[in-house]
Structure formats: C-alpha cells, structure tokens
N, C-alpha and C. Protein backbone atom coordinates (compact mmCIF):
# COMPACT_ATOMS: atom_id res chain seq x y z
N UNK A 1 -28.70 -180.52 -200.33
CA UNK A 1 -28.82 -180.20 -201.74
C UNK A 1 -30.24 -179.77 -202.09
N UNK A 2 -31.42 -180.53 -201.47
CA UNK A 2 -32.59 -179.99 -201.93
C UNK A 2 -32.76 -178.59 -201.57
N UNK A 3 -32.45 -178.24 -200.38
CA UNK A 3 -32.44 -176.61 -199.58
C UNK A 3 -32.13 -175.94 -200.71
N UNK A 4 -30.94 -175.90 -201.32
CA UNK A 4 -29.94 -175.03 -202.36
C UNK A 4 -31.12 -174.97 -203.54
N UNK A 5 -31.24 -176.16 -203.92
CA UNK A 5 -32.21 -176.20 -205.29
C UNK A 5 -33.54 -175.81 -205.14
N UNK A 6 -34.21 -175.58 -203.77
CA UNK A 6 -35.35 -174.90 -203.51
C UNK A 6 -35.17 -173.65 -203.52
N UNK A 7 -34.22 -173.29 -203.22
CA UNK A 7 -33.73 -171.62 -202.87
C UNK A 7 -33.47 -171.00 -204.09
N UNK A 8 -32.93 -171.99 -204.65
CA UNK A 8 -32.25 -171.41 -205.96
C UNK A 8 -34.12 -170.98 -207.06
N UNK A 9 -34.50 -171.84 -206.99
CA UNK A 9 -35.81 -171.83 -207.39
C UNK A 9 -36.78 -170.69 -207.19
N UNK A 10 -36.55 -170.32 -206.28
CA UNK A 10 -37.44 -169.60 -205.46
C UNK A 10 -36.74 -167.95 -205.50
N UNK A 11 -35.55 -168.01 -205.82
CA UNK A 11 -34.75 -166.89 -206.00
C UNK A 11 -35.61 -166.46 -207.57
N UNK A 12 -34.94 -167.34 -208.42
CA UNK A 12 -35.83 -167.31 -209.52
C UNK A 12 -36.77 -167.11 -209.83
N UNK A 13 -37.74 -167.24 -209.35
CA UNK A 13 -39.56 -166.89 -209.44
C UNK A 13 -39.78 -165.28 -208.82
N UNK A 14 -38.97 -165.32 -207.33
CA UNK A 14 -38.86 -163.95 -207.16
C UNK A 14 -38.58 -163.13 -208.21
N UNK A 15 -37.39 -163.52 -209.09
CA UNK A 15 -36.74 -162.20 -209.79
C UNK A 15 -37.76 -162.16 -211.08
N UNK A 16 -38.25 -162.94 -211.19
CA UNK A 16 -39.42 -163.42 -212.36
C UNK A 16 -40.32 -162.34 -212.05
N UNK A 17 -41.37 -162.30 -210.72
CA UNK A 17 -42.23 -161.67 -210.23
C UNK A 17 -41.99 -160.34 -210.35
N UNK A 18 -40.71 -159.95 -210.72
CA UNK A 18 -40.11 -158.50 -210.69
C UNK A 18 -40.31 -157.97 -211.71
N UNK A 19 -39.81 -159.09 -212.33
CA UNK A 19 -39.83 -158.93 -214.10
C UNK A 19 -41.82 -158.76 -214.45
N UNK A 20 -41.86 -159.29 -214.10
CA UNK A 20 -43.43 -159.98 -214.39
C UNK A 20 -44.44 -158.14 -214.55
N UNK A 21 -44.41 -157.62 -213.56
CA UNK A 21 -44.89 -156.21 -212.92
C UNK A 21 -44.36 -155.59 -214.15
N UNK A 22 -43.43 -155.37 -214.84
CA UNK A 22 -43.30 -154.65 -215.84
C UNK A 22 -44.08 -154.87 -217.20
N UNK A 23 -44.32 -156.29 -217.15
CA UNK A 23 -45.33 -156.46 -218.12
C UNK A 23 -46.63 -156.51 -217.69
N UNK A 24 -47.18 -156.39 -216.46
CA UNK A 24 -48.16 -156.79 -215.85
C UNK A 24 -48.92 -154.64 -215.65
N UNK A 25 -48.24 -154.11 -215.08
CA UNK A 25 -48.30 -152.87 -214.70
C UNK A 25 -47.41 -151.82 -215.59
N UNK A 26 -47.11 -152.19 -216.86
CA UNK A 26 -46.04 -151.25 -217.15
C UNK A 26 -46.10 -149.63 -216.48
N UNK A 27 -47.08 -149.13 -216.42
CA UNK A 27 -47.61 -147.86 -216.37
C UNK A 27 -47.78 -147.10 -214.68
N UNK A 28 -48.11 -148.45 -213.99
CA UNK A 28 -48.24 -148.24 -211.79
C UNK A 28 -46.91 -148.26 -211.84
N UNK A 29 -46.21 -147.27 -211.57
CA UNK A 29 -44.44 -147.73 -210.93
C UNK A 29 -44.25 -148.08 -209.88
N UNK A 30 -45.00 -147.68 -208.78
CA UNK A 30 -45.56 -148.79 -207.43
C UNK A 30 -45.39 -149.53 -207.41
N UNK A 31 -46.29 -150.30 -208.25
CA UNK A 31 -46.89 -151.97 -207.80
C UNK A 31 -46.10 -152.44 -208.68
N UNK A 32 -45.85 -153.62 -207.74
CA UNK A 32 -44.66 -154.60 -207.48
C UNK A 32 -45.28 -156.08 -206.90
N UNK A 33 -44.60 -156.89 -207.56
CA UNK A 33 -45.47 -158.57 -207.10
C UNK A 33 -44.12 -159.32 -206.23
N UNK A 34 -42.98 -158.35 -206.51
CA UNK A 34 -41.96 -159.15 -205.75
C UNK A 34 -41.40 -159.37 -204.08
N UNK A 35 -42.25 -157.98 -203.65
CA UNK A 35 -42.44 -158.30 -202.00
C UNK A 35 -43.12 -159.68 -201.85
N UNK A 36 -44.62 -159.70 -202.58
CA UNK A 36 -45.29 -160.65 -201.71
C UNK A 36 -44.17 -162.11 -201.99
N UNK A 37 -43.63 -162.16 -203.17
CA UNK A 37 -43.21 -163.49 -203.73
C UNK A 37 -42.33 -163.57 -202.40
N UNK A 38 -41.56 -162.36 -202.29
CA UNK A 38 -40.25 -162.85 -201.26
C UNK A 38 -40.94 -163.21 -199.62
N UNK A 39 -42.13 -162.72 -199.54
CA UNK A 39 -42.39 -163.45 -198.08
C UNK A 39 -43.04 -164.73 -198.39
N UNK A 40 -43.36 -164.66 -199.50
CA UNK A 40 -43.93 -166.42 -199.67
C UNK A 40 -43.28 -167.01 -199.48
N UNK A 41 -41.64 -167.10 -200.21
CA UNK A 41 -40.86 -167.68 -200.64
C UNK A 41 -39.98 -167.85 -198.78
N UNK A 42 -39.85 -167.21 -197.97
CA UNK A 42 -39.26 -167.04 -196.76
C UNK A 42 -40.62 -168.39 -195.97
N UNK A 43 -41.93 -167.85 -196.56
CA UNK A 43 -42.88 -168.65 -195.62
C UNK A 43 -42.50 -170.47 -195.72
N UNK A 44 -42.20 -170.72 -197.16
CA UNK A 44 -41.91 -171.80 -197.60
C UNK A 44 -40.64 -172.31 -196.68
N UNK A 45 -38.98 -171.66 -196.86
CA UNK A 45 -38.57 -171.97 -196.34
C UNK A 45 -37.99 -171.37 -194.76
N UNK A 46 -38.18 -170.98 -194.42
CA UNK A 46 -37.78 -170.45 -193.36
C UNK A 46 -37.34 -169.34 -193.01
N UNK A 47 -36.49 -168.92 -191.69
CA UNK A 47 -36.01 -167.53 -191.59
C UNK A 47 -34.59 -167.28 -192.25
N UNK A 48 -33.91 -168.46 -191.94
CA UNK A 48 -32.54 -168.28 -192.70
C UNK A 48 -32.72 -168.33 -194.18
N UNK A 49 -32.93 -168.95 -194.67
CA UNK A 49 -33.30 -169.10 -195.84
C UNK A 49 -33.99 -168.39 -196.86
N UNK A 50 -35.18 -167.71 -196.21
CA UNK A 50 -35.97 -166.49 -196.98
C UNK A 50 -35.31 -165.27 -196.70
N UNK A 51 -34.52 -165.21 -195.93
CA UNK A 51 -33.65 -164.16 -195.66
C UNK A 51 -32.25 -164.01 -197.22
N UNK A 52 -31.76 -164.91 -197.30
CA UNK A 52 -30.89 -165.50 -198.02
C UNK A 52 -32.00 -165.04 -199.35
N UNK A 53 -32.93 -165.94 -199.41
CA UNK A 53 -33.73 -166.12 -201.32
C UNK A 53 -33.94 -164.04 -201.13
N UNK A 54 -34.65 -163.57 -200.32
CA UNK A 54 -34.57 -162.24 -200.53
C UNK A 54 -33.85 -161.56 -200.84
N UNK A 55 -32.54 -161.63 -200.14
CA UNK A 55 -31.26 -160.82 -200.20
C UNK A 55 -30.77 -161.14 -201.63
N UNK A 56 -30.69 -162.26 -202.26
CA UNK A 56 -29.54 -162.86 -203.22
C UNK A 56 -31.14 -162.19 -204.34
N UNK A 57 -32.37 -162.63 -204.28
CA UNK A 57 -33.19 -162.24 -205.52
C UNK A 57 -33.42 -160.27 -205.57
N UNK A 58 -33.29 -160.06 -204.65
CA UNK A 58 -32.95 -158.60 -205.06
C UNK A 58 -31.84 -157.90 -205.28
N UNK A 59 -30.82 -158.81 -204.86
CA UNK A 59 -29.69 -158.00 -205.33
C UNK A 59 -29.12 -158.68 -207.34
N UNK A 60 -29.52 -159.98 -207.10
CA UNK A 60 -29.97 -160.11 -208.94
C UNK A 60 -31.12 -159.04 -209.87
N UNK A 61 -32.29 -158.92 -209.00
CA UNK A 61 -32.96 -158.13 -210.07
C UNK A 61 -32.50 -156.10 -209.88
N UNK A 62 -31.91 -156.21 -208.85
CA UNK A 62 -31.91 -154.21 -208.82
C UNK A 62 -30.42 -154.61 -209.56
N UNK A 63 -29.46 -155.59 -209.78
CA UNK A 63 -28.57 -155.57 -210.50
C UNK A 63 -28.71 -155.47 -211.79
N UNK A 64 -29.51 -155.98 -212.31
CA UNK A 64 -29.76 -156.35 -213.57
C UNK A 64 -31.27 -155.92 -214.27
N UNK A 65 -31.70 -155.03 -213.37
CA UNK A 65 -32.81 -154.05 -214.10
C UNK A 65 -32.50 -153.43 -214.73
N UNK A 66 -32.83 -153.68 -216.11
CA UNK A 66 -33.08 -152.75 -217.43
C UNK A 66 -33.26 -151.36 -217.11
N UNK A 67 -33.64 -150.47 -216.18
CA UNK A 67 -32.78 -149.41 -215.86
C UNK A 67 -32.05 -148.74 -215.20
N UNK A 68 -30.99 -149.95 -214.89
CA UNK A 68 -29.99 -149.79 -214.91
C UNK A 68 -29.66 -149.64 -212.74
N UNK A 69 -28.28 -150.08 -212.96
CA UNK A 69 -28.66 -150.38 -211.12
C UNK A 69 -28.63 -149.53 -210.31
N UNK A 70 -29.00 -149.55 -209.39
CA UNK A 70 -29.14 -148.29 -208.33
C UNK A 70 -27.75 -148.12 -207.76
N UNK A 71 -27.85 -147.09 -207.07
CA UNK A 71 -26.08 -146.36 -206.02
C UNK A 71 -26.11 -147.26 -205.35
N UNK A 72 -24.69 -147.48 -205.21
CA UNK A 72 -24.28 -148.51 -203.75
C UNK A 72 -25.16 -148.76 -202.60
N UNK A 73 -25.54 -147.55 -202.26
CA UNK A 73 -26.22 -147.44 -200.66
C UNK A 73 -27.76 -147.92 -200.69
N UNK A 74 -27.90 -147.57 -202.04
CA UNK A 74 -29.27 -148.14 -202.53
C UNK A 74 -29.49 -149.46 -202.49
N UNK A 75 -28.53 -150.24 -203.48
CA UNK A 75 -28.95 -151.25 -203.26
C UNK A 75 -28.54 -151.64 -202.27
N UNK A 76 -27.65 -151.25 -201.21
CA UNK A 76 -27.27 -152.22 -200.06
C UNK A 76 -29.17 -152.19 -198.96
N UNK A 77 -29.93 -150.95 -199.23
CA UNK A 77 -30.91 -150.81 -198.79
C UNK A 77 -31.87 -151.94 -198.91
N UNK A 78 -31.96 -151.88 -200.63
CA UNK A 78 -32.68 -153.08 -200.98
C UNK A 78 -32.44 -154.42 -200.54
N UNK A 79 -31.49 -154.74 -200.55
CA UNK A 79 -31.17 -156.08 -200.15
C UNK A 79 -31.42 -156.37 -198.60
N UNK A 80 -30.68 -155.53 -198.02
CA UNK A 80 -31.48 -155.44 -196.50
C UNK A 80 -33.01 -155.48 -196.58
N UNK A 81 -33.43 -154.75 -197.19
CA UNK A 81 -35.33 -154.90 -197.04
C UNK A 81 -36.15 -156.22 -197.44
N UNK A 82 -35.19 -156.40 -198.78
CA UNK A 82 -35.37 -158.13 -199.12
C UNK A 82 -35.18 -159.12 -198.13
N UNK A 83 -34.10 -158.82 -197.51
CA UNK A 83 -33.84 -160.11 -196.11
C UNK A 83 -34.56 -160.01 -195.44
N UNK A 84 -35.25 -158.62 -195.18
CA UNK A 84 -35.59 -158.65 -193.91
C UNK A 84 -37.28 -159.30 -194.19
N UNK A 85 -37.43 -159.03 -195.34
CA UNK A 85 -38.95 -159.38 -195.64
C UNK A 85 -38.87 -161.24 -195.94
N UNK A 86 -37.90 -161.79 -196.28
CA UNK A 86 -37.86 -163.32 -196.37
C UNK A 86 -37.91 -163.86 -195.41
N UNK A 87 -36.97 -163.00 -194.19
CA UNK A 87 -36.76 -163.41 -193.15
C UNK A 87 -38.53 -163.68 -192.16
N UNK A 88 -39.11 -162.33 -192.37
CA UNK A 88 -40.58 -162.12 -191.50
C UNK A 88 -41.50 -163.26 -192.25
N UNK A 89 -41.21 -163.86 -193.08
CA UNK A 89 -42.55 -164.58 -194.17
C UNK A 89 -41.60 -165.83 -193.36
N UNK A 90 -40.32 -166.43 -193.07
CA UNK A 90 -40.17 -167.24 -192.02
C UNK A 90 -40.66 -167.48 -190.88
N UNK A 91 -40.67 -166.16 -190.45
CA UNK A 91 -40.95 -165.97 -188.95
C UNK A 91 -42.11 -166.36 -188.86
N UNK A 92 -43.22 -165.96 -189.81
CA UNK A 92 -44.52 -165.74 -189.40
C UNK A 92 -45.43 -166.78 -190.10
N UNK A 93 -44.36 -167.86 -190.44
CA UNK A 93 -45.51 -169.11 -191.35
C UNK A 93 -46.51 -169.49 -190.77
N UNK A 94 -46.77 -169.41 -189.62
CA UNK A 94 -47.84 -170.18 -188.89
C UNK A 94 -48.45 -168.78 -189.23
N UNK A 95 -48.62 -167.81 -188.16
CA UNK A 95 -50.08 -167.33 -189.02
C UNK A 95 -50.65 -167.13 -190.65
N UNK A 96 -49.20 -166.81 -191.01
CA UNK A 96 -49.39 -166.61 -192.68
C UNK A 96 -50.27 -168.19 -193.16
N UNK A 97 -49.61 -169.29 -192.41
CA UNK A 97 -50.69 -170.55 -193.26
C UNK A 97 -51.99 -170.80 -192.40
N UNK A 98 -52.29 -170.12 -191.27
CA UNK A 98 -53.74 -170.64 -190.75
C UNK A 98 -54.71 -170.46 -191.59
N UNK A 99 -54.88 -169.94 -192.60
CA UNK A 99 -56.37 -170.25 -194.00
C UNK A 99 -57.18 -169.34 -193.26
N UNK A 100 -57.93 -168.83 -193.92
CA UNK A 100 -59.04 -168.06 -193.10
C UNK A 100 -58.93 -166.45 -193.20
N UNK A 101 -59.90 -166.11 -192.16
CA UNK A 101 -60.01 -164.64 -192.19
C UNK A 101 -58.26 -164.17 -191.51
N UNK A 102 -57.70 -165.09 -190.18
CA UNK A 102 -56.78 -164.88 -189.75
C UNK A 102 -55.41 -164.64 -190.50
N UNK A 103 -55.45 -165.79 -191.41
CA UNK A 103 -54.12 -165.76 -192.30
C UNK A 103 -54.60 -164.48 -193.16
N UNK A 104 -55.74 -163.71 -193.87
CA UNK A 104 -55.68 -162.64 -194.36
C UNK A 104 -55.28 -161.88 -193.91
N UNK A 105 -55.61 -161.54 -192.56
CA UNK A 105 -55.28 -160.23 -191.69
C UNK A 105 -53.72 -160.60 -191.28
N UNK A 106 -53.10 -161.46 -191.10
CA UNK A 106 -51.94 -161.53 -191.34
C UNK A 106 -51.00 -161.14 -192.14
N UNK A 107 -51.14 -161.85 -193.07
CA UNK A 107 -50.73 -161.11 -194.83
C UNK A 107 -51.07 -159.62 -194.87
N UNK A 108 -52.09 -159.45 -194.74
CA UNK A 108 -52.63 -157.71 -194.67
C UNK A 108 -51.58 -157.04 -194.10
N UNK A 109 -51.04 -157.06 -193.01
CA UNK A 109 -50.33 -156.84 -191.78
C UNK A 109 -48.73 -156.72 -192.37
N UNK A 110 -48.53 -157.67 -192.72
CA UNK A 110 -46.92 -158.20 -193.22
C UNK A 110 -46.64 -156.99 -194.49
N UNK A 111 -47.57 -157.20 -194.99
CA UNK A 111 -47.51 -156.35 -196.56
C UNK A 111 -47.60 -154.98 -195.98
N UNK A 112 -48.53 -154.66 -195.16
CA UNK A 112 -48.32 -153.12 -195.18
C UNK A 112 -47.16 -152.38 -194.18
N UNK A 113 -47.04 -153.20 -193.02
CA UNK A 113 -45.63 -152.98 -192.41
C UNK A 113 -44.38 -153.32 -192.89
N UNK A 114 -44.12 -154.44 -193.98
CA UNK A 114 -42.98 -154.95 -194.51
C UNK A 114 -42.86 -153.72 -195.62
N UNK A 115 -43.65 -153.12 -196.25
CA UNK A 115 -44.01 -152.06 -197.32
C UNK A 115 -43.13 -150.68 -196.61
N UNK A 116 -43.73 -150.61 -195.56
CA UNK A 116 -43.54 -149.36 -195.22
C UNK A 116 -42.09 -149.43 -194.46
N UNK A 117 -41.31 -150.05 -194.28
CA UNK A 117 -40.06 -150.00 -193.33
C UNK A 117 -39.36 -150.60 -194.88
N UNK A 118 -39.28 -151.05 -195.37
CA UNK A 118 -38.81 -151.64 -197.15
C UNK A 118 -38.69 -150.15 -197.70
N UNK A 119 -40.02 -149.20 -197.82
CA UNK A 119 -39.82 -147.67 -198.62
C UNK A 119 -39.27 -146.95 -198.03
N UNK A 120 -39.09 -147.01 -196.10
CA UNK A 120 -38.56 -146.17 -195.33
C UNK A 120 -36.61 -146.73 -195.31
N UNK A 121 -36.37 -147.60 -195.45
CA UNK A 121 -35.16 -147.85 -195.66
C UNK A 121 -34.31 -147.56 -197.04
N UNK A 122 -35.27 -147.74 -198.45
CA UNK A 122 -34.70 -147.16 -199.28
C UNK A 122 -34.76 -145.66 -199.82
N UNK A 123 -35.68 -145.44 -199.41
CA UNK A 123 -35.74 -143.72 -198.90
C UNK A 123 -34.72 -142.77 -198.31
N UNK A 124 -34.06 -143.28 -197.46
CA UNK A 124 -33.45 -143.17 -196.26
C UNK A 124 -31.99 -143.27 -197.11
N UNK A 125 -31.59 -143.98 -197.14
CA UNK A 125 -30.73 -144.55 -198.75
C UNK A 125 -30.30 -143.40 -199.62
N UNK A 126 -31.74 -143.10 -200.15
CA UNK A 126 -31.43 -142.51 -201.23
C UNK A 126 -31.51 -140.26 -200.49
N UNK A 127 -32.01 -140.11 -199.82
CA UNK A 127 -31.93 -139.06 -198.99
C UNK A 127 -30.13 -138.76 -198.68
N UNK A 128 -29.76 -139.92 -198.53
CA UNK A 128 -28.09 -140.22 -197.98
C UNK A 128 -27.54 -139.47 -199.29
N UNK A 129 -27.89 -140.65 -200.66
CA UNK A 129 -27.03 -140.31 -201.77
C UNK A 129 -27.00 -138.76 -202.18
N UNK A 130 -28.61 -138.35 -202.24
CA UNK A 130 -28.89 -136.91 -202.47
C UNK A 130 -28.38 -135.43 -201.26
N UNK A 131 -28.40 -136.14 -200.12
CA UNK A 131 -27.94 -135.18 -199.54
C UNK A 131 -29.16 -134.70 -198.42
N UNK A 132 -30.09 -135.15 -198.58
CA UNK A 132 -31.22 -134.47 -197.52
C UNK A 132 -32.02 -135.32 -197.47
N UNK A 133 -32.03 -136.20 -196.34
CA UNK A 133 -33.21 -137.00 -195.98
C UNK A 133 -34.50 -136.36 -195.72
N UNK A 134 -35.06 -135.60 -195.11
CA UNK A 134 -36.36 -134.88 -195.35
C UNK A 134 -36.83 -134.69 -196.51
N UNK A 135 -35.63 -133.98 -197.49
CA UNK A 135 -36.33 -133.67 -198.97
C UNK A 135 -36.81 -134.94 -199.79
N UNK A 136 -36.01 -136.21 -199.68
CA UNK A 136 -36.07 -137.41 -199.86
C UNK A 136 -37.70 -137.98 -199.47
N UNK A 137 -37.92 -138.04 -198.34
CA UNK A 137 -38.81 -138.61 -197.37
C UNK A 137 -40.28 -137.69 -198.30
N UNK A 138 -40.50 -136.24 -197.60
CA UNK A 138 -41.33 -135.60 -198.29
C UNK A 138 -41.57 -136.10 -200.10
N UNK A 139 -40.77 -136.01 -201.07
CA UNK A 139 -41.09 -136.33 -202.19
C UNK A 139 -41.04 -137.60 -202.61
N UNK A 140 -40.87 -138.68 -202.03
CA UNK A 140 -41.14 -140.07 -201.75
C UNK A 140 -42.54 -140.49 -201.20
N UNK A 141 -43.48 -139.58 -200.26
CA UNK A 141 -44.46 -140.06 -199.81
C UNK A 141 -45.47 -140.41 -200.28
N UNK A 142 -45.72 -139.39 -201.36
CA UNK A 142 -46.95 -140.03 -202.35
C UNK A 142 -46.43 -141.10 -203.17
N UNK A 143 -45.76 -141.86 -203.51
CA UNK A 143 -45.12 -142.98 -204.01
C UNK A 143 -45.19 -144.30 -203.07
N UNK A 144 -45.25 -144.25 -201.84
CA UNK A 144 -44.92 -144.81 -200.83
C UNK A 144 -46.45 -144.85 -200.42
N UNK A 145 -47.44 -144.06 -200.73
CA UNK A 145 -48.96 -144.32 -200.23
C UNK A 145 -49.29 -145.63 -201.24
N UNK A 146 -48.87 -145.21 -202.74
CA UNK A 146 -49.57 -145.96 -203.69
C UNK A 146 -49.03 -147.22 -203.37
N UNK A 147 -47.86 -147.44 -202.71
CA UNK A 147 -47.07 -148.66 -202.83
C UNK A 147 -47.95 -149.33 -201.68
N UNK A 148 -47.77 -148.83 -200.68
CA UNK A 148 -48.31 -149.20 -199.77
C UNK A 148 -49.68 -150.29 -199.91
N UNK A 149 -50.71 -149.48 -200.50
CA UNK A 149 -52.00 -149.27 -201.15
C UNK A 149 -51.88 -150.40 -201.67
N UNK A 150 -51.26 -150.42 -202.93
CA UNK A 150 -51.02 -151.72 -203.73
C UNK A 150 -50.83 -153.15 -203.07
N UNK A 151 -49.66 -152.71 -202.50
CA UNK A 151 -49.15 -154.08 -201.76
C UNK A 151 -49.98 -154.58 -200.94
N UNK A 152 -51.09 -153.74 -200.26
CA UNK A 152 -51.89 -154.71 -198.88
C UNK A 152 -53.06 -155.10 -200.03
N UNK A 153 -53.71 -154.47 -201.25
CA UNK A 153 -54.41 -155.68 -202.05
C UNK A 153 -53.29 -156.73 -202.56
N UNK A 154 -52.33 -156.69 -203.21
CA UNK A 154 -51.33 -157.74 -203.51
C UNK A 154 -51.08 -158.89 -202.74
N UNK A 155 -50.83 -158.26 -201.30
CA UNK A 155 -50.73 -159.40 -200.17
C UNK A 155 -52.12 -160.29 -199.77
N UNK A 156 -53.03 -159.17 -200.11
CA UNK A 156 -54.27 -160.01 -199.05
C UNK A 156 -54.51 -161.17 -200.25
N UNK A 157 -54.72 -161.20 -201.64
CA UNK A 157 -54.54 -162.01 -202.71
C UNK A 157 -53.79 -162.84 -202.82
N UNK A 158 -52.24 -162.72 -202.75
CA UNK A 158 -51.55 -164.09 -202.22
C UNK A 158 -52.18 -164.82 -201.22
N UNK A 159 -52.34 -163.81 -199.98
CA UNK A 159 -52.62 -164.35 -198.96
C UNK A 159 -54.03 -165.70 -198.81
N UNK A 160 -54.72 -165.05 -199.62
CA UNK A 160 -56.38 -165.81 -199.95
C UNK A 160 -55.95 -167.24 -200.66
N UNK A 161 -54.71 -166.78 -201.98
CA UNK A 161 -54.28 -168.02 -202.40
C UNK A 161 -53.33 -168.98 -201.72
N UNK A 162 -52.34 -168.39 -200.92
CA UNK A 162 -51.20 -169.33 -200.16
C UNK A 162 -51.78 -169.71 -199.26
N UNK A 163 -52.34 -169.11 -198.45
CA UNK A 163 -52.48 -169.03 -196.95
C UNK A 163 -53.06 -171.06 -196.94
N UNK A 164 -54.43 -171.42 -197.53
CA UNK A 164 -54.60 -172.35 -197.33
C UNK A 164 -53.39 -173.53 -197.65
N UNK A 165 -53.03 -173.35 -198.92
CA UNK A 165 -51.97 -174.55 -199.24
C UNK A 165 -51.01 -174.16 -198.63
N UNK A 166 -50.48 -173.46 -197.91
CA UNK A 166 -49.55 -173.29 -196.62
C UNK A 166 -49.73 -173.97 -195.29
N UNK A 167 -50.91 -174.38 -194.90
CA UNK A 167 -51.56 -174.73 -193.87
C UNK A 167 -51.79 -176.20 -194.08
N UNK A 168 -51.91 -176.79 -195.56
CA UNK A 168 -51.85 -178.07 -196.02
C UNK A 168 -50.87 -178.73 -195.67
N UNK A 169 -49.68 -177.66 -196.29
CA UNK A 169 -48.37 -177.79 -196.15
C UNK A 169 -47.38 -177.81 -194.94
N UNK A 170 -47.64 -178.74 -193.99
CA UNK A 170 -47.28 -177.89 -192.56
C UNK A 170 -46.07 -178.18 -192.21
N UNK A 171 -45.48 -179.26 -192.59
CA UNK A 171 -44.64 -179.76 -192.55
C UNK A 171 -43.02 -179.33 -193.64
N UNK A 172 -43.65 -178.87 -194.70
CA UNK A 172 -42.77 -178.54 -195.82
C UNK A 172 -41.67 -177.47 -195.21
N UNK A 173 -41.71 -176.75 -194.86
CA UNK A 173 -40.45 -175.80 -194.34
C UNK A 173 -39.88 -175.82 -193.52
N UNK A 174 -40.20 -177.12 -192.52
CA UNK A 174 -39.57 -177.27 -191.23
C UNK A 174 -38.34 -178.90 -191.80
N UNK A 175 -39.03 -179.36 -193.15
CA UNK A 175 -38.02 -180.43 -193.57
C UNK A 175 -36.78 -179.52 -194.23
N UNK A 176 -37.19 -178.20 -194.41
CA UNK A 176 -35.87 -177.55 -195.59
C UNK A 176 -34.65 -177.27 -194.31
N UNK A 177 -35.75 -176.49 -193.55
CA UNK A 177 -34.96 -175.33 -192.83
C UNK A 177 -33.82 -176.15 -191.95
C-alpha cells in the first residue's frame, strides 16, 4: 500500500510540474520541468515503478492538457518516453545520488540523452501522423535544440538539489521497490 500511495503521489507532482511550466515559462514552449520530475520520481522509486509514475503521469497530463490531447500515436509516443525516462532515473539512482561533481554530470547526461530520444520518439510519431518523417524531423529540430538546451540546465539544477538528499537517502527506494 505505501508503494501505490508513493506512486500515486509522485504521479501527481509530476503532472503538477507540467502544469507548473505553463505558469512558470508561459512564453519558452520548450522548457518543461516534467522530464526532470519523472526521473526523480523513477530515482525515488525504482525501475518498475518510475516506469509506471511516468507512463500513467503523462498519459494524465497530454490527456488533459488544456490544449487539448494529442493523436493516438502521439500520445502512445509520449507515454513510452515517460516510461522510459522513470524507468532510467531507476536504473541510474546510484549515480544520480552520489552528490558531487559526479551526480551532476550524471543528471547532465540523463537529461540530455533522455531529451533527445523523448523528442526523437515523438517526432517520429508525429512525422507518422503527418505523413513524412524527414519533413517532421527537419522542422522539429530547432525546437528540439531549445529543449534540449533547457533540459540539461533543468537537470543539472535538480541534479545539484536531489543528487545529495538522494545519497542521504540510500535506502528509501530499495524499501518501495
């Protein structure tokens, strides 16, 4: 029961963090606070589990974004990119909590590769819906720099803040998981 009510929690703050960027950035359509939340949230509990809080908190917020939800294939994209990013913030708790220059360059790492296979999958997606993945890809790229861009300061900032109380915490995600 605690697993469920952590997850459930943590689903929540994700979709919050989503929400949050619109009041935070109305104007960057980029930047986004809900990657880093979802590998936090995976770091906390694990691979199954952040896989799960990713998948279920993005398919609540691209459902229920105020404008309005994306094509099937889309969101099946998103949600895959969500798992897959809860899942890696599982995988990778130990370096993500070693504190230090290491856990930055970690986070650094996560954010800009989790970024770029996350824009290359819903890209890819949406190339499908439209009909031409190249034309897709090409007019997606400058969108996909800024995101990029964004997200590895976004991450290295979580990272500066989690990384230590992750490392405090050493024990906490191995009691959920």
């Amino acid at each position: 029961m605690r697993t469920v009510v952590r997850s459930a929690s943590l689903i929540a703050f994700t979709v919050a963090c989503g929400y949050a960027k619109m009041v935070l950035f109305p104007f960057l359509f980029f930047v986004e606070l809900f990657s880093a939340a979802t590998v936090l949230s995976g770091a906390l509990t694990g691979v199954l589990w952040g896989a799960w809080i990713g998948a279920v908190a993005r398919l609540v917020f691209s459902v229920a974004n105020p404008y309005g939800p994306p094509h099937p294939w889309v969101l099946a994209a998103q949600i895959l990119g969500g798992a897959m990013l809860g899942a890696v913030g599982g995988l990778l708790r130990g370096p993500l909590a070693r504190g230090g220059g290491g856990s930055a360059l970690a986070w650094l790492l996560v954010g800009l590769v989790g970024t770029i296979v996350y824009d290359l999958l819903t890209n890819v997606a949406q190339g499908l819906v439209f009909g031409s993945i190249p034309a897709t890809l090409a007019l997606g790229a400058i969108p996909a720099v800024q995101h990029v861009a964004s997200n590895a300061v976004i991450f290295l900032v979580v990272g500066r803040l989690a990384g230590p109380w992750l490392a405090r915490h050493a024990g906490s995600a191995d009691a959920v998981a």
